[in-house]
C-alpha atoms as a PDB file:
ATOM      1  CA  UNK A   1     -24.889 274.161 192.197  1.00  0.00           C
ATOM      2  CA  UNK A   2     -22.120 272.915 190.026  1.00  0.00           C
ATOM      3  CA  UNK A   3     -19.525 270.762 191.704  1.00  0.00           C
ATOM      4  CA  UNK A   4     -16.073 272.035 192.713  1.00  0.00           C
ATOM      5  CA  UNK A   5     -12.815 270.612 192.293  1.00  0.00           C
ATOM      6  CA  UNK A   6     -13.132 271.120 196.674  1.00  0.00           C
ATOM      7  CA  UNK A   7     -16.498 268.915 196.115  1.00  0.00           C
ATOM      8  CA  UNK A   8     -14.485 266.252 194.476  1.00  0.00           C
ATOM      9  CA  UNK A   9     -11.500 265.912 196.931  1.00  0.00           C
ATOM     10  CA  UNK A  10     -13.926 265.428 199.605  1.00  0.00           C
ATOM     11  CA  UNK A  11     -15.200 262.266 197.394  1.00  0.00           C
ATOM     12  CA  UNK A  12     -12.229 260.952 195.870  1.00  0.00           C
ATOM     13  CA  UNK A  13     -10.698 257.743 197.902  1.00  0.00           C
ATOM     14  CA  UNK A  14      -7.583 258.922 199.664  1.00  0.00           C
ATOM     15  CA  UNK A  15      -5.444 257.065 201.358  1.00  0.00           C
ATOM     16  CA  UNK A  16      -6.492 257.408 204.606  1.00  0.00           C
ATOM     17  CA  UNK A  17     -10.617 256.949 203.151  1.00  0.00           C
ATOM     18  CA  UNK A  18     -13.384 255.051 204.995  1.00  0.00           C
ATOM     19  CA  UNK A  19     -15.447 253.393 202.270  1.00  0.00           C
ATOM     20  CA  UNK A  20     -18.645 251.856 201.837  1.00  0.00           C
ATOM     21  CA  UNK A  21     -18.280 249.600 198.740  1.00  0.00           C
ATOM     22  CA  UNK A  22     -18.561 246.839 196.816  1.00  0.00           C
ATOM     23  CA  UNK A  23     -16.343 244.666 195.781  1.00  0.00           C
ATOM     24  CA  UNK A  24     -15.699 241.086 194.175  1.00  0.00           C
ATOM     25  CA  UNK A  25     -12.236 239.861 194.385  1.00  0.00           C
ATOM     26  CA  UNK A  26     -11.546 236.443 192.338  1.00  0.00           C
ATOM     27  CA  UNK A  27      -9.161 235.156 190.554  1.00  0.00           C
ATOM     28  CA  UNK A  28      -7.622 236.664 187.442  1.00  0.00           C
ATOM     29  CA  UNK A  29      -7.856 233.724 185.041  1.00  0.00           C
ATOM     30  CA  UNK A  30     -10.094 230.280 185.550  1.00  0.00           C
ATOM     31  CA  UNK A  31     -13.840 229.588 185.695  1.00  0.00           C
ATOM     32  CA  UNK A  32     -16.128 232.464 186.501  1.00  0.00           C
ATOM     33  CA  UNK A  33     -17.982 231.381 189.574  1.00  0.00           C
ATOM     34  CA  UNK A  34     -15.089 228.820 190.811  1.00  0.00           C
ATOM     35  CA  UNK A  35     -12.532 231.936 191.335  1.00  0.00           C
ATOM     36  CA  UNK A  36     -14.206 234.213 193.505  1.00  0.00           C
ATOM     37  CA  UNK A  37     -12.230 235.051 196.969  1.00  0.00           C
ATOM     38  CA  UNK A  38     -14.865 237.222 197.872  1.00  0.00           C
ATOM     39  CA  UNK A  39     -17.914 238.645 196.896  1.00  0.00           C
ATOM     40  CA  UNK A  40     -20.891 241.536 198.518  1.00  0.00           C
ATOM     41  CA  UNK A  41     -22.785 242.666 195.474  1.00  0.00           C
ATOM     42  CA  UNK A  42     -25.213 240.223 196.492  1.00  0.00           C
ATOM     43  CA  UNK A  43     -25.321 241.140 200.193  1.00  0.00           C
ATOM     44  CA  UNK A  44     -24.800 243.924 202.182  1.00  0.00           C
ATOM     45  CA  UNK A  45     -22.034 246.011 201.434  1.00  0.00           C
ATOM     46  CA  UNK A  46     -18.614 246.051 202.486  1.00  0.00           C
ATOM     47  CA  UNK A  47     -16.694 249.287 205.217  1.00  0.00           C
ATOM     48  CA  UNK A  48     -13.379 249.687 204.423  1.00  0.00           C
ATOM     49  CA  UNK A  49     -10.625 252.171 206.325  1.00  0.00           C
ATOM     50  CA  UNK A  50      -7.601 252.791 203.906  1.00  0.00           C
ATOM     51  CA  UNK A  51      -3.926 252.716 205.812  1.00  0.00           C
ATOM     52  CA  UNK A  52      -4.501 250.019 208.080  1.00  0.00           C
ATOM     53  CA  UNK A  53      -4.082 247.062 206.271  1.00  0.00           C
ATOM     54  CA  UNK A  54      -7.282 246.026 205.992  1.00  0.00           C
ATOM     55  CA  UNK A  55      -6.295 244.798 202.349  1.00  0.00           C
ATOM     56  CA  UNK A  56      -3.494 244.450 201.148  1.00  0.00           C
ATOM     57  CA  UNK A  57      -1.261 248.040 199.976  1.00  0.00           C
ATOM     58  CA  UNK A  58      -1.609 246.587 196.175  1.00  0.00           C
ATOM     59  CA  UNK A  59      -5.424 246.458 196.488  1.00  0.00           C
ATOM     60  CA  UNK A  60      -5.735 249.476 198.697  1.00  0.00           C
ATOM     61  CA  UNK A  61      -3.811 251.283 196.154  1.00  0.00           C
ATOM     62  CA  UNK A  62      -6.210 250.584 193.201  1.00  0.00           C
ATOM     63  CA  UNK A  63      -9.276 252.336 195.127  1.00  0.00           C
ATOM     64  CA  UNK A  64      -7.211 255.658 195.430  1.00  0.00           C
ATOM     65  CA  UNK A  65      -8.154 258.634 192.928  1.00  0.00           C
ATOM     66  CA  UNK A  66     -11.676 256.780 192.695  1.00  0.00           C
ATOM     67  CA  UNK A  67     -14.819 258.849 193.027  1.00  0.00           C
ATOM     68  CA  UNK A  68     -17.934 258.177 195.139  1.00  0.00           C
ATOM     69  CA  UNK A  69     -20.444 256.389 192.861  1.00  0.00           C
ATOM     70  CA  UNK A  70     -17.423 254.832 190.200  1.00  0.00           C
ATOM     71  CA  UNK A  71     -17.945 251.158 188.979  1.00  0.00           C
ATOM     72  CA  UNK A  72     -14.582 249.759 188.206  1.00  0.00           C
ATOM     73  CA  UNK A  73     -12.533 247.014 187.565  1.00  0.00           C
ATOM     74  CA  UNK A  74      -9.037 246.443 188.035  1.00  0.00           C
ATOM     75  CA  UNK A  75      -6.487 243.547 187.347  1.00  0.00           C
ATOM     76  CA  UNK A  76      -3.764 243.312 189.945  1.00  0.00           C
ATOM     77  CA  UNK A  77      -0.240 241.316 189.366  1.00  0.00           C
ATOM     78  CA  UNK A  78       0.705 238.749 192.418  1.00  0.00           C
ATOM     79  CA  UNK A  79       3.604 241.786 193.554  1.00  0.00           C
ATOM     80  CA  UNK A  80       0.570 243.992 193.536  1.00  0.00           C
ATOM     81  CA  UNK A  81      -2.271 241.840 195.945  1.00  0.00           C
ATOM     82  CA  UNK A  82      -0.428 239.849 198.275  1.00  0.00           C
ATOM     83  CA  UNK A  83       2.748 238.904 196.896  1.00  0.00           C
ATOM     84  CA  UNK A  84       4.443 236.063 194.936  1.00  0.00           C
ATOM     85  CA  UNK A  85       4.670 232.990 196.498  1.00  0.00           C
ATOM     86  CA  UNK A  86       8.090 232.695 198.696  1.00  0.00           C
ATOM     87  CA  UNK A  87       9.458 228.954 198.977  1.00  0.00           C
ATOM     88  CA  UNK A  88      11.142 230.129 202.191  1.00  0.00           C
ATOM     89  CA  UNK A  89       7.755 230.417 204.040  1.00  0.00           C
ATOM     90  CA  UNK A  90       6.964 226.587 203.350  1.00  0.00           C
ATOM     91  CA  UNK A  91       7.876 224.960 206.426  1.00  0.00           C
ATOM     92  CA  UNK A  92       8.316 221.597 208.980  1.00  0.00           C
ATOM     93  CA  UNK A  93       7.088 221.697 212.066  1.00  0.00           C
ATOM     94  CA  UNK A  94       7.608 219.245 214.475  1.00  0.00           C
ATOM     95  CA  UNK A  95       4.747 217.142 215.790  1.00  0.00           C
ATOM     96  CA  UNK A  96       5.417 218.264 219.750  1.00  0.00           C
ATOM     97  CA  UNK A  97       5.549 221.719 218.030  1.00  0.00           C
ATOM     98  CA  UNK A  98       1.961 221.147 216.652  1.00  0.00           C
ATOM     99  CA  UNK A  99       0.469 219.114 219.977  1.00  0.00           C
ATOM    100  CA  UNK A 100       1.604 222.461 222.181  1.00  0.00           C
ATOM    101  CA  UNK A 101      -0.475 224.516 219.992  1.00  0.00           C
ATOM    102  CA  UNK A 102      -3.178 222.572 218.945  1.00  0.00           C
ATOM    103  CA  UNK A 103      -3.616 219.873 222.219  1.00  0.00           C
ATOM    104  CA  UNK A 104      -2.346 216.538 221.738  1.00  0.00           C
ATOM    105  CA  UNK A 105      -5.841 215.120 220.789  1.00  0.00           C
ATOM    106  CA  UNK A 106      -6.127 217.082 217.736  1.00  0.00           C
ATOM    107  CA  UNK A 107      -5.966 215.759 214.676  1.00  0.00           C
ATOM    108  CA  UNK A 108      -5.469 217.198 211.068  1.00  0.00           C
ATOM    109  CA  UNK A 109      -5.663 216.566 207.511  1.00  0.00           C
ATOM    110  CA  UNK A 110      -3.925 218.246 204.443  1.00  0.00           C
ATOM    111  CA  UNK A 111      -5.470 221.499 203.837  1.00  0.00           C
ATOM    112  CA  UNK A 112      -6.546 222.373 207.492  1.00  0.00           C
ATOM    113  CA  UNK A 113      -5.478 225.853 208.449  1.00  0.00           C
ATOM    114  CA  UNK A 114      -3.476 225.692 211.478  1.00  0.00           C
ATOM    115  CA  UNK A 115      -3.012 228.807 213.629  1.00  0.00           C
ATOM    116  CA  UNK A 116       0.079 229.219 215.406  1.00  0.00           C
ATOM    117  CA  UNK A 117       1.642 232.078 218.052  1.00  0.00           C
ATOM    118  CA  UNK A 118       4.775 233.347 217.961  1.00  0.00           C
ATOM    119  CA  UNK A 119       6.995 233.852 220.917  1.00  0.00           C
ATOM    120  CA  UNK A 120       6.080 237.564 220.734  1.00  0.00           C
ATOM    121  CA  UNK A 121       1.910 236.850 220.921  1.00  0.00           C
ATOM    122  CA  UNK A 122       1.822 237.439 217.088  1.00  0.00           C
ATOM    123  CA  UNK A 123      -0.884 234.961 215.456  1.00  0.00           C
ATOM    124  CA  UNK A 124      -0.185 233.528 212.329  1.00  0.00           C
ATOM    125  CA  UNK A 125      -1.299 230.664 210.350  1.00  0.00           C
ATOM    126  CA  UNK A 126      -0.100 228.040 207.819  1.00  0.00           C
ATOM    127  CA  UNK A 127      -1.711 225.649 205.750  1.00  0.00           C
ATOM    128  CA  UNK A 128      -1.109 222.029 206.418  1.00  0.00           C
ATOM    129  CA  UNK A 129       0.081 220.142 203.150  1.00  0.00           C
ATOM    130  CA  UNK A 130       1.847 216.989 204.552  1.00  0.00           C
ATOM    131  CA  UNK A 131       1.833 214.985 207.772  1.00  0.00           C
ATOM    132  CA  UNK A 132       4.300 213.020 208.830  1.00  0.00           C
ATOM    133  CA  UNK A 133       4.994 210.710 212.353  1.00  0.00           C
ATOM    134  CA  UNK A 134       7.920 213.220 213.417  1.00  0.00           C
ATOM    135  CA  UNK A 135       6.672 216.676 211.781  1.00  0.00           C
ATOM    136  CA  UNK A 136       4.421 218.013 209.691  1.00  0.00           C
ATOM    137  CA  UNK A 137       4.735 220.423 206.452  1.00  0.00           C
ATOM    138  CA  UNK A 138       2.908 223.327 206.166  1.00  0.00           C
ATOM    139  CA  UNK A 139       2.563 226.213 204.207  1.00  0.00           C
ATOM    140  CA  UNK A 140       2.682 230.028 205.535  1.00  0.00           C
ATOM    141  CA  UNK A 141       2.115 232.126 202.445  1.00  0.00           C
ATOM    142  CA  UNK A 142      -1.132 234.200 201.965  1.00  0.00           C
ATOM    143  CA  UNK A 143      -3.584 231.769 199.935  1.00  0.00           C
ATOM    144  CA  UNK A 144      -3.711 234.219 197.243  1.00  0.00           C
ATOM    145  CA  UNK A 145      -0.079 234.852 197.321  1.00  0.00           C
ATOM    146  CA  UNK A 146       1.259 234.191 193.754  1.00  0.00           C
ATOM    147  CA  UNK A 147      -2.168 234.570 192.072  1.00  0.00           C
ATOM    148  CA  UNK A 148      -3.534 237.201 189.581  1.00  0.00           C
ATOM    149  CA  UNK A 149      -6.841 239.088 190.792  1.00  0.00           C
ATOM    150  CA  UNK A 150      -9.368 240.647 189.521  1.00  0.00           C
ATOM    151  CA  UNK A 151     -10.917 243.415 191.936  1.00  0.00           C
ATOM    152  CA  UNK A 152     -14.348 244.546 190.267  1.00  0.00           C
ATOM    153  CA  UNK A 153     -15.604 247.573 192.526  1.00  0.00           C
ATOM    154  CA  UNK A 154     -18.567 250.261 193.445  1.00  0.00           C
ATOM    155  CA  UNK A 155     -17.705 252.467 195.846  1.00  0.00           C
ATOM    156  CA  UNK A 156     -20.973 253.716 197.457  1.00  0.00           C
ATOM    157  CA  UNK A 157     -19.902 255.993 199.931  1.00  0.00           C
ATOM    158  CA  UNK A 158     -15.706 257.917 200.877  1.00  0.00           C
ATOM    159  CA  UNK A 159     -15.729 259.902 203.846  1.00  0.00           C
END
């Protein structure tokens, strides 16, 4: 039975796909092992539901038009994954600030991720690059935000 261009919609990642896949994300430039975000060719594979926002639209978008069984890699520009780095999202926080949502026995080092809620009951986090008596500095952008990656796929399975 030959396949049908019918056959191959029904395969092809859309944007609203369920995938099984797998995927390495890492970073676009640097040492080979050291730059890896993310990796499940060794392990089991990754689900994925397209549309919403499992990943991020730039990395979504690079799985659409792929077929069921494609190998692929892809290089994605910081606008494309998640975003250049924006100056306005690095931020003081006051110290009471930090002791309401942490507890007033915690402590911290530069580098901790620190997970905040918003007055709405959003969650969001920062990462902690300074501490200071009065406040503390910390930084809200996406870790990857700014960065190059390279997304090196297999998509096993689209329904």
């Amino acid at each position: 039975m030959s396949s049908t261009a019918a056959d191959q919609a029904t395969t092809s990642v859309q944007a609203n796909s369920y995938l099984t896949l797998h995927y390495r994300i890492a970073l676009a430039s640097g040492p080979a092992r050291a730059s890896v975000f993310a990796d499940t060719f060794d392990g089991r594979p990754g689900t994925l539901q397209l549309g919403i926002g499992q990943w991020a639209p730039g990395l979504e978008a690079a799985l659409v038009g792929h077929a069921e069984g494609e190998r692929f890699s892809v290089t994605l520009e910081p606008a494309q994954a998640y975003g250049d780095r924006n100056p306005d999202l690095i931020q003081k926080v006051t110290r009471t600030m930090l002791a309401e949502h942490a507890g007033p026995d915690a402590t911290f080092e530069p580098g901790d991720l620190v997970e905040f809620t918003a007055p709405n009951g959003a969650r969001y986090s920062g990462v902690l690059k300074q501490i200071e008596p009065e406040w503390a500095l910390f930084d809200f952008n996406h870790p990857l935000a700014g960065t190059a990656l390279r997304v090196d796929v297999h998509i096993l399975g689209v329904l």
